[in-house]
Each structure stands twice: as structure tokens, then as C-alpha cells.
N, C-alpha and C. Protein backbone atom coordinates (compact mmCIF):
# COMPACT_ATOMS: atom_id res chain seq x y z
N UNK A 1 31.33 -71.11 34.63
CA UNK A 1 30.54 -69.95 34.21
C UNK A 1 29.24 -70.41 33.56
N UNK A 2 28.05 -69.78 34.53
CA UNK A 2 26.76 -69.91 33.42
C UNK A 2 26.52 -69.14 32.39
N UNK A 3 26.56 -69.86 31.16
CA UNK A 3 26.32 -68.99 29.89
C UNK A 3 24.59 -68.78 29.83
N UNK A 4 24.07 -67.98 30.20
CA UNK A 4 22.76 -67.98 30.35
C UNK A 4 22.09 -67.06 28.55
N UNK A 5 20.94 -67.71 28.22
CA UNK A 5 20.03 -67.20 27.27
C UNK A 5 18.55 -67.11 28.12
N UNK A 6 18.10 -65.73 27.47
CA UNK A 6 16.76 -65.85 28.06
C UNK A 6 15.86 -65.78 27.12
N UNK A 7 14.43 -65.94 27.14
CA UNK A 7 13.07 -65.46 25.95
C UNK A 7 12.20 -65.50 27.20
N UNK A 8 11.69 -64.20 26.14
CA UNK A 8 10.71 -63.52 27.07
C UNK A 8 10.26 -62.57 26.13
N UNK A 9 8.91 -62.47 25.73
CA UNK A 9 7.96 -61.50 25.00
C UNK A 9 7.72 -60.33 25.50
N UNK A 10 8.21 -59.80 26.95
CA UNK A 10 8.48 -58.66 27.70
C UNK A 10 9.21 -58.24 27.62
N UNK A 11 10.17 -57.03 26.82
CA UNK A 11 11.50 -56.75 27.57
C UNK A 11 11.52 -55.91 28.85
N UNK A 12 11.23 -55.77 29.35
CA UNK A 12 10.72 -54.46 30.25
C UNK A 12 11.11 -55.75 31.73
N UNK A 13 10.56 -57.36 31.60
CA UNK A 13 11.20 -58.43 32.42
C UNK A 13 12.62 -58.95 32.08
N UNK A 14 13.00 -58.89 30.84
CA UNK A 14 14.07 -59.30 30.60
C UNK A 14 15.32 -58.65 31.22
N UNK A 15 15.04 -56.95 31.05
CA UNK A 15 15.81 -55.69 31.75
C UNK A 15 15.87 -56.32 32.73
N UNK A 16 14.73 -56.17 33.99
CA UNK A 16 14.80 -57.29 35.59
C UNK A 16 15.65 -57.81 35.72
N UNK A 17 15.67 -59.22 34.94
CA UNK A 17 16.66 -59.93 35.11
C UNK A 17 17.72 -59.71 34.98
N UNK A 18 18.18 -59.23 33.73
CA UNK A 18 19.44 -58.64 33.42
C UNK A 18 19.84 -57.99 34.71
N UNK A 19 19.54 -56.90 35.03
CA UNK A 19 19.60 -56.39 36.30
C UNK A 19 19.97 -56.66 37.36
N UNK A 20 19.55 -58.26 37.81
CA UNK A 20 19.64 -58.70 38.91
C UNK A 20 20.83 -59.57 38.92
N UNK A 21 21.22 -59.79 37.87
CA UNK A 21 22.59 -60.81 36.94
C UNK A 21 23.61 -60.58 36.89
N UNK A 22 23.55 -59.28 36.45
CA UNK A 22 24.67 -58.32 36.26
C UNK A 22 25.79 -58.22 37.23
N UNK A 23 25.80 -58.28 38.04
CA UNK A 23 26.80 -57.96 39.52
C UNK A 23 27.30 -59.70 39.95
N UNK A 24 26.57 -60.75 39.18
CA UNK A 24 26.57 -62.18 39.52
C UNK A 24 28.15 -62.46 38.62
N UNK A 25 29.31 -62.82 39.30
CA UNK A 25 30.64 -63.47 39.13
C UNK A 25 29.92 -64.97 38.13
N UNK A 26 29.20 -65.40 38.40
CA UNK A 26 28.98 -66.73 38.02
C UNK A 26 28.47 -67.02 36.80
N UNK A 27 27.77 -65.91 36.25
CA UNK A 27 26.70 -65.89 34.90
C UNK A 27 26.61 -64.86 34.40
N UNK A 28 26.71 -65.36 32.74
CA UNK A 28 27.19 -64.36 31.85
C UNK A 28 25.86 -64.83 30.26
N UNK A 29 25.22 -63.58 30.72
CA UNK A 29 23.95 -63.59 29.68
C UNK A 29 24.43 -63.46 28.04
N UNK A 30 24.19 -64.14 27.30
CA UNK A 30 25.02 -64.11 26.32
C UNK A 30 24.04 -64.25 25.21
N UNK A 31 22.55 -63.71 25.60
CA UNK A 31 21.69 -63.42 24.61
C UNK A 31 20.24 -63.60 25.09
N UNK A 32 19.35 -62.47 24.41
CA UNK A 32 18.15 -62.38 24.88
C UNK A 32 17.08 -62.36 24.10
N UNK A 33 16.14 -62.83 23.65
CA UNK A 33 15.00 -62.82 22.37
C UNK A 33 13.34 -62.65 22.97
N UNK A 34 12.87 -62.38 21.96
CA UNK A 34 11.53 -61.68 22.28
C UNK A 34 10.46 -63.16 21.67
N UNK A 35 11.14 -64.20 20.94
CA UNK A 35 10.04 -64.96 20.93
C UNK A 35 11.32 -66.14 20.44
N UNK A 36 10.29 -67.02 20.08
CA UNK A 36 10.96 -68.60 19.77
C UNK A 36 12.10 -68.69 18.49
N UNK A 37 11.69 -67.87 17.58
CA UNK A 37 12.38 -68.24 16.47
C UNK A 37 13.40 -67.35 16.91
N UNK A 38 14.03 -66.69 17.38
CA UNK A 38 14.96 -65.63 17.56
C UNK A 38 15.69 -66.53 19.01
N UNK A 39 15.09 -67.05 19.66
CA UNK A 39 15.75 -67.91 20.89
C UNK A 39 16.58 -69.13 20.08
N UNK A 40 16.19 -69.73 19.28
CA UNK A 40 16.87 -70.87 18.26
C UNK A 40 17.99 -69.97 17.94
N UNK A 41 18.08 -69.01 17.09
CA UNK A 41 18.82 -68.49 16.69
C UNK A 41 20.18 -68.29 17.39
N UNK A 42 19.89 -67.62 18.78
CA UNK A 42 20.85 -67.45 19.58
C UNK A 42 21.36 -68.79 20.27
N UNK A 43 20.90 -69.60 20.53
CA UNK A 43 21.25 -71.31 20.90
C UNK A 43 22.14 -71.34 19.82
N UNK A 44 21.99 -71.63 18.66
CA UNK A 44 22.81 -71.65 17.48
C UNK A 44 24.25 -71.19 17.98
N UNK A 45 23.83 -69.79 17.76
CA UNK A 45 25.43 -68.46 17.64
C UNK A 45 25.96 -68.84 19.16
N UNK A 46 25.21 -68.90 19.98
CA UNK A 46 26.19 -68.40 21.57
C UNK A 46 26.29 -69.87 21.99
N UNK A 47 25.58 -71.00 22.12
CA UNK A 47 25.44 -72.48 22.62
C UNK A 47 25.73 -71.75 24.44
N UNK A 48 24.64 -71.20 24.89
CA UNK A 48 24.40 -71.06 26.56
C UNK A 48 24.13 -72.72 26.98
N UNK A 49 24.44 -72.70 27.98
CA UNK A 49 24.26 -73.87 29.02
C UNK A 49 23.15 -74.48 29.65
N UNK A 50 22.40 -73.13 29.85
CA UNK A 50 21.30 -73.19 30.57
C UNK A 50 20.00 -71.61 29.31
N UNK A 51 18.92 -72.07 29.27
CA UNK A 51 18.10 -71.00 28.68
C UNK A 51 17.22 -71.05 29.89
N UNK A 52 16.43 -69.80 29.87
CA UNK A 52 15.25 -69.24 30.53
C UNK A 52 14.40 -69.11 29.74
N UNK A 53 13.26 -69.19 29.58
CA UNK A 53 12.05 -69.37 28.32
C UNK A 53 11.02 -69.03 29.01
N UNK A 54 9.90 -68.33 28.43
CA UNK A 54 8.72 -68.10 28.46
C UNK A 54 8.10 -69.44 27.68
N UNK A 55 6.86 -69.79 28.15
CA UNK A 55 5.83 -70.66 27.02
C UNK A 55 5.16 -70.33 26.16
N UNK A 56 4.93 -69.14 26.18
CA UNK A 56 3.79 -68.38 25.11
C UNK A 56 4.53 -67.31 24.36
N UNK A 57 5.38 -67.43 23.15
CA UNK A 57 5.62 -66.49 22.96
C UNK A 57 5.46 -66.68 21.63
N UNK A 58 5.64 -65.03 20.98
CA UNK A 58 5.47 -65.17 19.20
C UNK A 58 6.42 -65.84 18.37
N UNK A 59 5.62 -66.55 17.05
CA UNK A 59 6.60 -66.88 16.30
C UNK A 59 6.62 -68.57 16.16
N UNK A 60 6.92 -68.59 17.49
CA UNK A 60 7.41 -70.02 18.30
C UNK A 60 7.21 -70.10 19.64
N UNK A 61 6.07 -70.72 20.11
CA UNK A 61 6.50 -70.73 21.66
C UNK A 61 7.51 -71.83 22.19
N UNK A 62 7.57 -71.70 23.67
CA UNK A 62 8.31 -71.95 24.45
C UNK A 62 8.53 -73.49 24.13
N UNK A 63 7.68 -74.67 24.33
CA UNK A 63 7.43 -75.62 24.29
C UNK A 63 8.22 -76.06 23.15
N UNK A 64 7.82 -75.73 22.06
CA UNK A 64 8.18 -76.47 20.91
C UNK A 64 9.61 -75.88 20.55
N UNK A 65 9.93 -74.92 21.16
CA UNK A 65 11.37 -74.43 20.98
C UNK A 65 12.20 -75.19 21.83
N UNK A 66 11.57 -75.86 23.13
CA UNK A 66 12.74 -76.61 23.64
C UNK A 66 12.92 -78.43 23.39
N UNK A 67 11.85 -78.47 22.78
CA UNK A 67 11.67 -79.94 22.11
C UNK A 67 13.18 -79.33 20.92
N UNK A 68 12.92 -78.59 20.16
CA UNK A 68 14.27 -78.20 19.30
C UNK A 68 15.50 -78.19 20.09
N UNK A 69 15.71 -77.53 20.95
CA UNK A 69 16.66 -77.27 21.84
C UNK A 69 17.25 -78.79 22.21
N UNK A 70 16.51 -79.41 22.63
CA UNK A 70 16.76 -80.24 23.70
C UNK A 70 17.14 -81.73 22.61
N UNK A 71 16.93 -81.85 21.12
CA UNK A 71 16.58 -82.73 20.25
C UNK A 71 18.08 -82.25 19.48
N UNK A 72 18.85 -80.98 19.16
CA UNK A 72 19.76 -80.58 19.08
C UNK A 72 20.91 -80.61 19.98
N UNK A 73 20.70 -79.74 21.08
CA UNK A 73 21.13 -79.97 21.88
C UNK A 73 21.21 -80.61 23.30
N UNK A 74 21.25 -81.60 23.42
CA UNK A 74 20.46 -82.20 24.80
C UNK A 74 21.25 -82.01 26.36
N UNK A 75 22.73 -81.05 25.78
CA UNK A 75 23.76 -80.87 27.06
C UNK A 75 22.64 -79.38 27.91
N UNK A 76 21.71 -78.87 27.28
CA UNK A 76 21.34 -77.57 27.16
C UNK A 76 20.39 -77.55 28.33
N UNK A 77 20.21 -77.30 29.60
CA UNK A 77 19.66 -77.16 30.84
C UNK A 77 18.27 -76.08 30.16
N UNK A 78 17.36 -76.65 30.13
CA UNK A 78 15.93 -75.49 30.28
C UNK A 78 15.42 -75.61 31.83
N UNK A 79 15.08 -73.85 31.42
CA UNK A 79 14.05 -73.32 32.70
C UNK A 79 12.96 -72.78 32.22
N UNK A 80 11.99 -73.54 32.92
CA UNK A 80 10.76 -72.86 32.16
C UNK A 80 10.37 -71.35 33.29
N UNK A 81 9.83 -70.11 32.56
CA UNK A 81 9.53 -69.01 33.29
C UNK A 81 8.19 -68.41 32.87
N UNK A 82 7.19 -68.67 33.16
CA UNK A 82 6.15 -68.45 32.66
C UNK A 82 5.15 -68.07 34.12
N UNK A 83 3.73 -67.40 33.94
CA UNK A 83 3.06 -67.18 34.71
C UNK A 83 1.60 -68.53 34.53
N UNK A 84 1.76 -69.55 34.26
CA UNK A 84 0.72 -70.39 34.14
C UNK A 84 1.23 -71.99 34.80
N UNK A 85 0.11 -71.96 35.63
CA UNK A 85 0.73 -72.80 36.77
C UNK A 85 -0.38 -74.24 36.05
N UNK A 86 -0.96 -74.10 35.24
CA UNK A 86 -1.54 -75.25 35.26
C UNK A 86 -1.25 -76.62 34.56
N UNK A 87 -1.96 -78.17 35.11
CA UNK A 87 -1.10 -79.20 35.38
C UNK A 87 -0.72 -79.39 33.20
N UNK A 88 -1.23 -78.95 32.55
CA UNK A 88 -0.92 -79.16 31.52
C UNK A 88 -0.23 -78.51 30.54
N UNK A 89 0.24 -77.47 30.98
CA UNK A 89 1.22 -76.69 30.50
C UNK A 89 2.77 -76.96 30.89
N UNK A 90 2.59 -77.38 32.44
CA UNK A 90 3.69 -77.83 33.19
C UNK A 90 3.98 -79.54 32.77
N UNK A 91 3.32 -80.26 32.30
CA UNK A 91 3.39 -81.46 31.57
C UNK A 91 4.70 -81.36 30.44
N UNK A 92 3.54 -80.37 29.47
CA UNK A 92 4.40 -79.96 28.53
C UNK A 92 5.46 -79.91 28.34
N UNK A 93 5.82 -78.79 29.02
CA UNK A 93 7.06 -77.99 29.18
C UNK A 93 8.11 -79.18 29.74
N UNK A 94 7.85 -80.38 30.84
CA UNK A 94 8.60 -81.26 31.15
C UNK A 94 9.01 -82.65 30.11
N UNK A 95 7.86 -82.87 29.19
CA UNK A 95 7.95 -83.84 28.48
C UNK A 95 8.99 -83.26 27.22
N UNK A 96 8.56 -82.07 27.38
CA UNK A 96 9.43 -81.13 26.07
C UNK A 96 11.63 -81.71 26.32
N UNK A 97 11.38 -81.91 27.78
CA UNK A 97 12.78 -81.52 27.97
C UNK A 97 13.20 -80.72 29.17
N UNK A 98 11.86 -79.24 29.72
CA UNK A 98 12.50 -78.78 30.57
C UNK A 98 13.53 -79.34 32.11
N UNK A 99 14.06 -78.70 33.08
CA UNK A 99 14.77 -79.37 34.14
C UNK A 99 14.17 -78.58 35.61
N UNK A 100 13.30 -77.34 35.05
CA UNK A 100 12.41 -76.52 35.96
C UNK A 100 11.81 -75.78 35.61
N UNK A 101 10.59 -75.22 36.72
CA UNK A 101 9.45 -74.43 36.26
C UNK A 101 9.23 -73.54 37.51
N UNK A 102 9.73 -72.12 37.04
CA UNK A 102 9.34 -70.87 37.68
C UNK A 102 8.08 -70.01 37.59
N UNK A 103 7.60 -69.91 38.52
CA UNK A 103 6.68 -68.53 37.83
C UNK A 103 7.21 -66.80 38.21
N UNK A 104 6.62 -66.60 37.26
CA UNK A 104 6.96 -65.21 36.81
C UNK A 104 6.68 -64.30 38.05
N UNK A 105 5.66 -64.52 39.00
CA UNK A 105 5.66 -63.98 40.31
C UNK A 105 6.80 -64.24 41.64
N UNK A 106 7.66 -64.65 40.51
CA UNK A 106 8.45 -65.48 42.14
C UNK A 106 9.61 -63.96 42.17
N UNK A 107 10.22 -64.10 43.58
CA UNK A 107 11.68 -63.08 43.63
C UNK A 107 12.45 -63.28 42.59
N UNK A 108 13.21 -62.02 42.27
CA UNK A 108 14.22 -62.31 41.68
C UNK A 108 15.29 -63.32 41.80
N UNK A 109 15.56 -63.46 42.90
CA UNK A 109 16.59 -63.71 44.26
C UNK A 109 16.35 -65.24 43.90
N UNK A 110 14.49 -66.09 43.68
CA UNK A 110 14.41 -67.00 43.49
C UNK A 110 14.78 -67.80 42.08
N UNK A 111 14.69 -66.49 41.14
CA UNK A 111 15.35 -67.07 39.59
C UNK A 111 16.67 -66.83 40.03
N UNK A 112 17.27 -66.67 40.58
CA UNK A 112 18.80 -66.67 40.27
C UNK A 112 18.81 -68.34 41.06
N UNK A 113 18.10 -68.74 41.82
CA UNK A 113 18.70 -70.15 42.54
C UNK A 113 18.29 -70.71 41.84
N UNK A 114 17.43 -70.62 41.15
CA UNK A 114 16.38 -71.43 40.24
C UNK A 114 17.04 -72.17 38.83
N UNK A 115 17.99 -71.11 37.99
CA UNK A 115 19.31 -70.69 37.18
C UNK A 115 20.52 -71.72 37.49
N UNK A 116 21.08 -71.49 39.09
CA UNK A 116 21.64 -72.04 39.29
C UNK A 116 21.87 -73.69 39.36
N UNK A 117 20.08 -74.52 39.94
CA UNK A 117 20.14 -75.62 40.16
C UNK A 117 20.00 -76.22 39.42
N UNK A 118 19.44 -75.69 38.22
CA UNK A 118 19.55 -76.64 36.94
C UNK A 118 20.45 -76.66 36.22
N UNK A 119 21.30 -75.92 35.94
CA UNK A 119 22.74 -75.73 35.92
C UNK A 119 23.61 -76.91 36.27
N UNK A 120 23.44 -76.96 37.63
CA UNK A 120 23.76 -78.25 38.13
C UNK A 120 23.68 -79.47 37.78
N UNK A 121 22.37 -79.63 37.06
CA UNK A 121 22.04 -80.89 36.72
C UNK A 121 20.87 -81.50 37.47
N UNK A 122 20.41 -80.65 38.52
CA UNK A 122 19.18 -80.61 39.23
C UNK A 122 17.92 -80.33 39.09
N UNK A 123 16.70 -80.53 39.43
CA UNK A 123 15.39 -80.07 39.08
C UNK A 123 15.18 -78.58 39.96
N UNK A 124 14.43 -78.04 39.53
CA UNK A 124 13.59 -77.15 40.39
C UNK A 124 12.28 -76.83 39.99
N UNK A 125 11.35 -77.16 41.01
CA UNK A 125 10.00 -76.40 40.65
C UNK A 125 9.24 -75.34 41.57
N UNK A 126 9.01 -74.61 41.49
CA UNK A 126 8.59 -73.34 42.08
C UNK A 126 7.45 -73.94 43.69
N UNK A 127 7.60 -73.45 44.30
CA UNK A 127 6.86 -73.62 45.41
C UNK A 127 5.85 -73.56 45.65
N UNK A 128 5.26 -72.48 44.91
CA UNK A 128 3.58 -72.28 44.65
C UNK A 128 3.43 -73.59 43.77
N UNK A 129 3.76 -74.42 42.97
CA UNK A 129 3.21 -75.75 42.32
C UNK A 129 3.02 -76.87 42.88
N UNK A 130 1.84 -77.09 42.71
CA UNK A 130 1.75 -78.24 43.34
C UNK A 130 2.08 -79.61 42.52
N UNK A 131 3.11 -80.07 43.56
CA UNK A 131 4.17 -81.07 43.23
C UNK A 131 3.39 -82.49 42.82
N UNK A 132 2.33 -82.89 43.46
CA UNK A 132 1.26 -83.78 42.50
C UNK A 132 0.51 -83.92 41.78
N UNK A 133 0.58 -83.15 40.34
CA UNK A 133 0.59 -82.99 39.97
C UNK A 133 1.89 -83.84 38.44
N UNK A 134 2.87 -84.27 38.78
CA UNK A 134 3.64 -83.90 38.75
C UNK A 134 3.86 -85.66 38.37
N UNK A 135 3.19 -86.14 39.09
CA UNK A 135 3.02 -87.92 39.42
C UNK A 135 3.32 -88.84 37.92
N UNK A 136 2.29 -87.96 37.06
CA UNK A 136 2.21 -88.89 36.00
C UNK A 136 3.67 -88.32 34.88
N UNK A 137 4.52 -87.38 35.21
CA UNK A 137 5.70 -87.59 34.81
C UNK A 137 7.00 -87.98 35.18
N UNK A 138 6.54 -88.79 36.32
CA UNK A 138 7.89 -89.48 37.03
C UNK A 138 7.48 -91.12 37.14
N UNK A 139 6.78 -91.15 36.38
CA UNK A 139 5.90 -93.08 36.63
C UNK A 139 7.30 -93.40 35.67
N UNK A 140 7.41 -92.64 34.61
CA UNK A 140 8.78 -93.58 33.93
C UNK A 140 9.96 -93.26 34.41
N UNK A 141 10.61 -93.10 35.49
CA UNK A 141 11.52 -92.58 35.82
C UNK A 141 11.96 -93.39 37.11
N UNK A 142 13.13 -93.98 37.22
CA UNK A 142 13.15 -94.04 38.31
C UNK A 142 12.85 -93.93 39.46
N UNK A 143 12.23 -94.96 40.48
CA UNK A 143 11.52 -94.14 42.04
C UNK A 143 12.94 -94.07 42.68
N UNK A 144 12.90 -93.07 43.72
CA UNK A 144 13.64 -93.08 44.81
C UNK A 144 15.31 -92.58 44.56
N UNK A 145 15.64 -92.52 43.74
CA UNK A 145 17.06 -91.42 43.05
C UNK A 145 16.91 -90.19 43.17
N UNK A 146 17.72 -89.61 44.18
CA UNK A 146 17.72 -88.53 44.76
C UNK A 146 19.39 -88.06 43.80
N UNK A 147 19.41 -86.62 43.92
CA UNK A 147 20.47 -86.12 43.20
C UNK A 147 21.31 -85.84 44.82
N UNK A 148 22.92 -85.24 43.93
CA UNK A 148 23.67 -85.37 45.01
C UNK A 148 23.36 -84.30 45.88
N UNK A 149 22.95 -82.88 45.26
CA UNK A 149 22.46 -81.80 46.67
C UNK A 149 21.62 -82.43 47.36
N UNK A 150 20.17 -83.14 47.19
CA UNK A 150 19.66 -83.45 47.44
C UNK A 150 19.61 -84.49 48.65
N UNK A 151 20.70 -85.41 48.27
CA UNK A 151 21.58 -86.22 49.18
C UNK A 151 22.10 -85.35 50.69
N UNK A 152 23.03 -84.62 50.13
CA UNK A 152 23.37 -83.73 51.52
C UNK A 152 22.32 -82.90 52.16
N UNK A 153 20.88 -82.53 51.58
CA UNK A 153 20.50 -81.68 52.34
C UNK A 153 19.49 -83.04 53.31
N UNK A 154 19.57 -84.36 52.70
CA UNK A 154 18.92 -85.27 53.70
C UNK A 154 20.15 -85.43 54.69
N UNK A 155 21.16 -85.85 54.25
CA UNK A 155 21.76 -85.72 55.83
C UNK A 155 22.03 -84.79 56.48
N UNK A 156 21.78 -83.40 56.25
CA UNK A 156 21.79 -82.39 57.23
C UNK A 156 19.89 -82.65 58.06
N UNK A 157 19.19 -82.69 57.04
CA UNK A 157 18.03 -83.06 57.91
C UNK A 157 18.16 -84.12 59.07
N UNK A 158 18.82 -85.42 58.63
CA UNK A 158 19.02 -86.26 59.80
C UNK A 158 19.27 -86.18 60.91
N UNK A 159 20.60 -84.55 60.68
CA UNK A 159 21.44 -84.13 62.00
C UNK A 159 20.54 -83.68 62.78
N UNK A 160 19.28 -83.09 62.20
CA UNK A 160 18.58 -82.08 63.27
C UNK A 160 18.31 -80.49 62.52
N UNK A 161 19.50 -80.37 61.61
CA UNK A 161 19.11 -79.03 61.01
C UNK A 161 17.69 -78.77 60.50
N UNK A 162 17.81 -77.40 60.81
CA UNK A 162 16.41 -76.69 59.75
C UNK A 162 16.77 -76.14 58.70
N UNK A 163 15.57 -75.75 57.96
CA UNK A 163 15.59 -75.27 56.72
C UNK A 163 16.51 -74.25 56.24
N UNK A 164 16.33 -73.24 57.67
CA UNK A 164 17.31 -72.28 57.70
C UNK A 164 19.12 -72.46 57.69
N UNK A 165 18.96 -73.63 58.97
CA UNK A 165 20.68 -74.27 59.17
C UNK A 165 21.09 -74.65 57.82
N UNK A 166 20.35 -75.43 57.04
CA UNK A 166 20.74 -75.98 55.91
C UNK A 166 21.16 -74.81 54.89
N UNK A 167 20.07 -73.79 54.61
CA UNK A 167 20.42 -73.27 53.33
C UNK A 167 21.55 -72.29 53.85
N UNK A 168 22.33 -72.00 55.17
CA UNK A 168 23.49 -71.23 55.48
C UNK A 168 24.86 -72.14 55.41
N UNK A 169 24.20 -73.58 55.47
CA UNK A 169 25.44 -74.20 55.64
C UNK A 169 26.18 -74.58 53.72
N UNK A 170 24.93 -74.67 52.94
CA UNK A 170 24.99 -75.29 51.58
C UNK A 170 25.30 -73.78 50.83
N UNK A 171 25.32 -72.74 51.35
CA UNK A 171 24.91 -71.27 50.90
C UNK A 171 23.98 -71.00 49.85
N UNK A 172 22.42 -71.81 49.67
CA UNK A 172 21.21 -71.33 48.98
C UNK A 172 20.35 -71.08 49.82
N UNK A 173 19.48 -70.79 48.99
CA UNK A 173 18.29 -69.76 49.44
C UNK A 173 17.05 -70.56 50.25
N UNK A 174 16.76 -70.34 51.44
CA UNK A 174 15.81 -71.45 52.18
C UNK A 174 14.99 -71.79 51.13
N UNK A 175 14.01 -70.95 50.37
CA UNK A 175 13.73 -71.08 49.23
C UNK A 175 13.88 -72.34 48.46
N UNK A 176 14.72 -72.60 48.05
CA UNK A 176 15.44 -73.66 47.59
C UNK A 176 15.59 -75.01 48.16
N UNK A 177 15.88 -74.87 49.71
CA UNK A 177 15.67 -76.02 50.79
C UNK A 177 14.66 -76.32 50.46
N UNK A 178 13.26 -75.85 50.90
CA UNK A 178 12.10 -76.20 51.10
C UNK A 178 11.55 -76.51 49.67
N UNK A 179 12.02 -76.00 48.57
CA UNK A 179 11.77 -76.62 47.53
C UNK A 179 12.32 -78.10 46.97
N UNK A 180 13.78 -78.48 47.60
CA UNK A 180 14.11 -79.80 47.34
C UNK A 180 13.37 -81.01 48.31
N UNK A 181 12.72 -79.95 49.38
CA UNK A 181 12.38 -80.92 50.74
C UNK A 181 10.76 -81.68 49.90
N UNK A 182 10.42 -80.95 49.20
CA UNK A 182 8.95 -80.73 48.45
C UNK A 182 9.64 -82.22 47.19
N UNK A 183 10.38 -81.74 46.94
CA UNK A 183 10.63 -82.48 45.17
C UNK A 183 10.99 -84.33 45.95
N UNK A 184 11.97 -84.25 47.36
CA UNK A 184 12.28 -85.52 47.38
C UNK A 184 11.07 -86.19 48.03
N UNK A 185 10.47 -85.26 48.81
CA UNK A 185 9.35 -86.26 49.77
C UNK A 185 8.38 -86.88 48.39
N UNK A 186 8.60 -85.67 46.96
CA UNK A 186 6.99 -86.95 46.19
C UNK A 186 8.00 -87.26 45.38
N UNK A 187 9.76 -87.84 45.31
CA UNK A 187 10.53 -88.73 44.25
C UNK A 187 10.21 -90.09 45.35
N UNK A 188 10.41 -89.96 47.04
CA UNK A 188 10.06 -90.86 47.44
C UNK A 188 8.79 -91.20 48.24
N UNK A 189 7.95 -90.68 47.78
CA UNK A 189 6.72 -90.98 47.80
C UNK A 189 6.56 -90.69 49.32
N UNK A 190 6.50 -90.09 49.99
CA UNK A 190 6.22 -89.59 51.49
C UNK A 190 5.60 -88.57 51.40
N UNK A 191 4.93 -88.68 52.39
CA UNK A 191 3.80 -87.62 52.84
C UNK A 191 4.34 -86.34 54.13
N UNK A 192 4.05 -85.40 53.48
CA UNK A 192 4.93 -84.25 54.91
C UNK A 192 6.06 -84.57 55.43
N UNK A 193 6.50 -83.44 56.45
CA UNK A 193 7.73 -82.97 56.96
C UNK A 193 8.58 -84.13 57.45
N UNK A 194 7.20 -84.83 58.33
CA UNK A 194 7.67 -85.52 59.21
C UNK A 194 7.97 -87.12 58.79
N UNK A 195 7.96 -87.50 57.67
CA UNK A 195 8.05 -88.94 57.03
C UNK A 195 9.27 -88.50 56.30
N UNK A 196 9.54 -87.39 56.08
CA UNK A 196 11.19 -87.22 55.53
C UNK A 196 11.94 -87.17 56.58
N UNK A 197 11.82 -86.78 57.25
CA UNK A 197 12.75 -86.50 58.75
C UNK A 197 13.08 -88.38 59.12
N UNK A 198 12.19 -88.64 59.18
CA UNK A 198 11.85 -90.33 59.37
C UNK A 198 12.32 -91.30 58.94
N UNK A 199 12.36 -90.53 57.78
CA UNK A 199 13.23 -91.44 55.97
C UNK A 199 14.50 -91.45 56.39
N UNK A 200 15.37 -89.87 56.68
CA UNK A 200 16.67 -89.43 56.77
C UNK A 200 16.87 -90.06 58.06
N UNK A 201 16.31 -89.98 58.70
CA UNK A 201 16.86 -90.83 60.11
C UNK A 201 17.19 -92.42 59.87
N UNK A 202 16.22 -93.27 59.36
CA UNK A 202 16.14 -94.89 58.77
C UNK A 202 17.44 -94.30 57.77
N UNK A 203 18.32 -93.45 56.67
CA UNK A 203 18.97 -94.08 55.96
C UNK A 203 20.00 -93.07 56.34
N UNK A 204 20.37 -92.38 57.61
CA UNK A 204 21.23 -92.04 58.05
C UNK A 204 22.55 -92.20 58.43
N UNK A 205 22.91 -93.74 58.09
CA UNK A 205 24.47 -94.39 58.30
C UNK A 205 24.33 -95.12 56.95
N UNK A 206 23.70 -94.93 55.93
CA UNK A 206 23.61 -95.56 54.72
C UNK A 206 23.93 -94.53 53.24
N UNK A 207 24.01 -93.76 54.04
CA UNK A 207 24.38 -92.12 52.76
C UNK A 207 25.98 -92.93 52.12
């Protein structure tokens, strides 16, 4: 069960979500705040698994609430949800601790996969971002460590599947495909579709 927390300086988005959650077997919202110091609070009382966060909010923003979060609790999955795509906010928010970065224009449909993969223990970053960006926070990190979804959706690429075959066979959202297809081609440094296809083929009896 995802114990989900959200912040968000909107409630009128928070409702949304809630909304879209609600009918979800898997996740169970277990607190919602209008700015930073009230998001601590509930981390405290409920200890959710995973938070949803805005960056700009009163009180306390996003950022420095998950440097707390994450310095307290470090089992604690952040998602960043904000409408600001630029390369230094998204720095931030990653050096802080986050595990992904949504924007606030995306489907609903896409925060719920979004929820889910970090959950997991996985990254996600929104599709509209551009992923190089992204460079100078993976120089300390391991090259070339792919996570285990990540793993299977290269050997379904190997087989021949598409984006589509894949996200029916894994049951996520193409969405999601094409977003891990994005995250592994710049963990291993490849350029387009076709140098991953290329990759998965060269390490195809090596999985």
C-alpha cells in the first residue's frame, strides 16, 4: 500500500488528485497540506512512503522541506509537482533528495504512474523535460546502472516490442515507457531510438 502525502498551495488541485486516487486499491492518501511547515508536520504524524510536493509554497517551500524529509527520513520517496520546468529548480529539487519531477500540466493518469514509480524505488521525469539537462546531476553517480523495470523494458525492446507492446505487457502507461526509454538512453549515454534498440540488441543474452 502507497501511503501517499501531498503539498500543494492549491486546494482546488489537491481535490484533482484526491479524486483521481480515490477508486485506486493501491494508495491511501493519508494527508494533505497547503504549504511546507504543515507537510513536515504530517511526515511526522502519518510517516507516508512516498510525498507529492509543490516547490513554491508558503511558510516553507518545497525544496527545503525535502532536504528535511529526506535528512529525517531517507526511506521517504519524493515527487516533485510543480509547474517550472527550469534547469535550476529541477537541480534543486534533485540535489534536495527528490526521485521525480512532474509538471503540473501533465494527465492525471500521468501522476498516478508517476506515484507509482518512485514508489518503487525508480526515477521519473516528466516528458516535456529535457533530460540534458540533467547531466551535471548524474556525473556523481554511477554510469550505466539501469534499475530492474528498466532492465525488462530493455529486453522487451530487444524482442522487437513497441512502446505500446511494452506498456500492455508491464501494465503502465506508454507514457511511462517512453519516459524510461528517455531516462536510460542519457544513464547510458546514447543518442535516440535507434542506439537503444542497438544497445538492447549487443546486451541481449547478457540480461
Amino acid at each position: 500500500m502507497i501511503r501517499l502525502a501531498i503539498a500543494e498551495d492549491h486546494q482546488s488541485l489537491i481535490d484533482g488528485i484526491k479524486l483521481l486516487l480515490e477508486y485506486e486499491d493501491g494508495i491511501s492518501i493519508v494527508g494533505t497540506a497547503n504549504d511546507g511547515e504543515a507537510l513536515m508536520e504530517i511526515v511526522a504524524k502519518k510517516q507516508p512512503n512516498v510525498v507529492l510536493t509543490d516547490i513554491r509554497m508558503p511558510k516553507m517551500d518545497g525544496i527545503e522541506a525535502v532536504k528535511q524529509i529526506k535528512k529525517k527520513y531517507p526511506s521517504i520517496k519524493i515527487l516533485a509537482f510543480t509547474m517550472f520546468d527550469q534547469t535550476e529548480a529541477i537541480q534543486q529539487m534533485l540535489e534536495a533528495g527528490a526521485s521525480g519531477y512532474i509538471l503540473k500540466n501533465s494527465a492525471l493518469k500521468e501522476v498516478y504512474e508517476a506515484i507509482v514509480t518512485v514508489y518503487r524505488g525508480e526515477t521519473y521525469f516528466d516528458a516535456n523535460i529535457n533530460t540534458n539537462i540533467l547531466n551535471s546531476e548524474i556525473k556523481n553517480k554511477p554510469k550505466g546502472i539501469l534499475t530492474k523495470r528498466q532492465i525488462e523494458i530493455l529486453e522487451l525492446i530487444a524482442q522487437g516490442k513497441t512502446s505500446r507492446e511494452i506498456a500492455d505487457l508491464l501494465f503502465i502507461g506508454i507514457h511511462t515507457v517512453d519516459t524510461h526509454r528517455k531516462n536510460m538512453a542519457r544513464i547510458l549515454g546514447l543518442q535516440g531510438k535507434g542506439e537503444l534498440l542497438r544497445y538492447a540488441l549487443e546486451k541481449k543474452y547478457k540480461f
